[in-house]
C-alpha atoms as a PDB file:
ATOM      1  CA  UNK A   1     378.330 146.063 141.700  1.00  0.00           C
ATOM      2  CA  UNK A   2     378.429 145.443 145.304  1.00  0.00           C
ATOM      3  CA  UNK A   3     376.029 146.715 148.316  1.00  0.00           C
ATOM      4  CA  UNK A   4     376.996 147.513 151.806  1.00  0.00           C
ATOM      5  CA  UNK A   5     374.651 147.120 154.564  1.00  0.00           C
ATOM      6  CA  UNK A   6     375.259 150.142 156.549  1.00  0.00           C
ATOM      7  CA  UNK A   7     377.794 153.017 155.409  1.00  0.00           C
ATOM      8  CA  UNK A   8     381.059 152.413 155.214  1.00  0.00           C
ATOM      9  CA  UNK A   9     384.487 153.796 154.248  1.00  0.00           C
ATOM     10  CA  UNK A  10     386.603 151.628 152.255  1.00  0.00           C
ATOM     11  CA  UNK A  11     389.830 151.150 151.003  1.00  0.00           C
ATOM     12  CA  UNK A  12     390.827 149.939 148.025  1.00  0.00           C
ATOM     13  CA  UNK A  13     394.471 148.359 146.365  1.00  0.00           C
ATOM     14  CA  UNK A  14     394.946 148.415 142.423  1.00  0.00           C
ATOM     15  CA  UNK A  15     398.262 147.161 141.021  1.00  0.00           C
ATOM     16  CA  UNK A  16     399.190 147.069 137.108  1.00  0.00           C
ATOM     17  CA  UNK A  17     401.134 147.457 134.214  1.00  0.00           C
ATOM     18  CA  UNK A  18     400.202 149.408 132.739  1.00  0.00           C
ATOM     19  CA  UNK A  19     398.053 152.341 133.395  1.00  0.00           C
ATOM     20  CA  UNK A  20     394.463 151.763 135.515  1.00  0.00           C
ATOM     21  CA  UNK A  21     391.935 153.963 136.976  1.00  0.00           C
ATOM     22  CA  UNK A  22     389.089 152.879 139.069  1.00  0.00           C
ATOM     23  CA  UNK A  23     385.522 154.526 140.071  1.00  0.00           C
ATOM     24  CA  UNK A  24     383.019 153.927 142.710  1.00  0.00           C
ATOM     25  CA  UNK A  25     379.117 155.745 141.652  1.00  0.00           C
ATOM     26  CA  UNK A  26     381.309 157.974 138.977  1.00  0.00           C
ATOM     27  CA  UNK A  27     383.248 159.119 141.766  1.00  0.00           C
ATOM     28  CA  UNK A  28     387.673 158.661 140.804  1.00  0.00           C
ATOM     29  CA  UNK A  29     388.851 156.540 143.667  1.00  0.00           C
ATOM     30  CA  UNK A  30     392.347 155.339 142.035  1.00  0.00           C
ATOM     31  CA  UNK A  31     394.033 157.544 139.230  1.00  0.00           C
ATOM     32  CA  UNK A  32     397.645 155.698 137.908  1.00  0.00           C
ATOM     33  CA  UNK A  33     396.751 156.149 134.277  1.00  0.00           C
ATOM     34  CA  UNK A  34     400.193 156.474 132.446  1.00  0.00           C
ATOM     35  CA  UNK A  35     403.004 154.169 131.236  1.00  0.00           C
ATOM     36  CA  UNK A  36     404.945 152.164 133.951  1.00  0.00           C
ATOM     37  CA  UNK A  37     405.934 148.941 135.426  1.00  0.00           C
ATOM     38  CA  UNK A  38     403.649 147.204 137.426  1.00  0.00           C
ATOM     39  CA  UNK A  39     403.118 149.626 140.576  1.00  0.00           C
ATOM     40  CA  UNK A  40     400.338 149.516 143.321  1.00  0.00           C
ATOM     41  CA  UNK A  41     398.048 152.448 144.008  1.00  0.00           C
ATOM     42  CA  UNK A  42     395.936 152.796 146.970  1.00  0.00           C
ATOM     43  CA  UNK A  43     392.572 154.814 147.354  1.00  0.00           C
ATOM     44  CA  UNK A  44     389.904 155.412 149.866  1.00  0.00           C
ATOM     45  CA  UNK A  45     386.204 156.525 149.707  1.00  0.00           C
ATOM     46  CA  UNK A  46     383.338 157.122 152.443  1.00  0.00           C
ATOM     47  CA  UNK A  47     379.666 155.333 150.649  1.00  0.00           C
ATOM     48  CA  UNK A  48     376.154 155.321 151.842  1.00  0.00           C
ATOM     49  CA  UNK A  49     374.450 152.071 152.647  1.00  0.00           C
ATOM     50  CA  UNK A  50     373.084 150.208 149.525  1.00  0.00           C
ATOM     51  CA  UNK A  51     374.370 149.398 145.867  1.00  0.00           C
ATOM     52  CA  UNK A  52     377.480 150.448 144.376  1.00  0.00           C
ATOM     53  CA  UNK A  53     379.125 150.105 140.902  1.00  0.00           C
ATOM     54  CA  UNK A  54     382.563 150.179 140.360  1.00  0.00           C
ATOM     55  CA  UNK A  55     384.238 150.792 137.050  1.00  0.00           C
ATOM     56  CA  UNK A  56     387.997 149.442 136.698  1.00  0.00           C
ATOM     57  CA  UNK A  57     389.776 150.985 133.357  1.00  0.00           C
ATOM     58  CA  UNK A  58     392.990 149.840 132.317  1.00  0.00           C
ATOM     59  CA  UNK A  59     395.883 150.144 129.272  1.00  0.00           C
ATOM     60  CA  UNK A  60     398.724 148.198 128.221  1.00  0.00           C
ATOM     61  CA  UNK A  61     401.308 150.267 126.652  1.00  0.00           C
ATOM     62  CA  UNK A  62     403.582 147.016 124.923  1.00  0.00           C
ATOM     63  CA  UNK A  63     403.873 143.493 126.302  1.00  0.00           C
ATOM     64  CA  UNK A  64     401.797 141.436 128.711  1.00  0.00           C
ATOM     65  CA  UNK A  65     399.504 143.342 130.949  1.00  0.00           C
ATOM     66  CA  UNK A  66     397.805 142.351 134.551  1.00  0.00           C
ATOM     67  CA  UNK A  67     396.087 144.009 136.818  1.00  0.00           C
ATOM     68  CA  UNK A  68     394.247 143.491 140.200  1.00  0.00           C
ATOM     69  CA  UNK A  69     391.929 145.322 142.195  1.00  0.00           C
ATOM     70  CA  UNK A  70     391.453 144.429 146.589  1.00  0.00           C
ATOM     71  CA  UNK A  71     389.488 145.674 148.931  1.00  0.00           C
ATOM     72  CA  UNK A  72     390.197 145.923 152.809  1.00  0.00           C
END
């Protein structure tokens, strides 16, 4: 969860292997759900002022798995 003090569109940066989806209030913001090599997926959404809850899904198809998630 995070809150912003006035509205604000942000951008955010999700790289993994495998695949990973991320979502801001229920809303999709990154979609790279399927079997790959580590890859980097960008995403942008427009939010009101106040709290926010983000929900960062991942996979790992074989082997080791990592994943990050940034915000500009």
């Amino acid at each position: 969860t995070f809150n912003l003090a006035e509205p604000e569109t942000i951008t955010l940066l999700a790289g993994g292997d495998d695949g990973y989806r991320v979502w801001i209030d229920g809303n999709s913001v990154i979609n790279n759900w399927s079997t790959h090599s580590h890859q980097w997926t960008t995403g942008t959404i427009s939010l009101d002022a106040g709290d926010h809850t983000v929900v960062f899904e991942f996979f790992e198809q074989d082997g080791e798995a990592s994943y990050q998630l940034w915000r500009n």
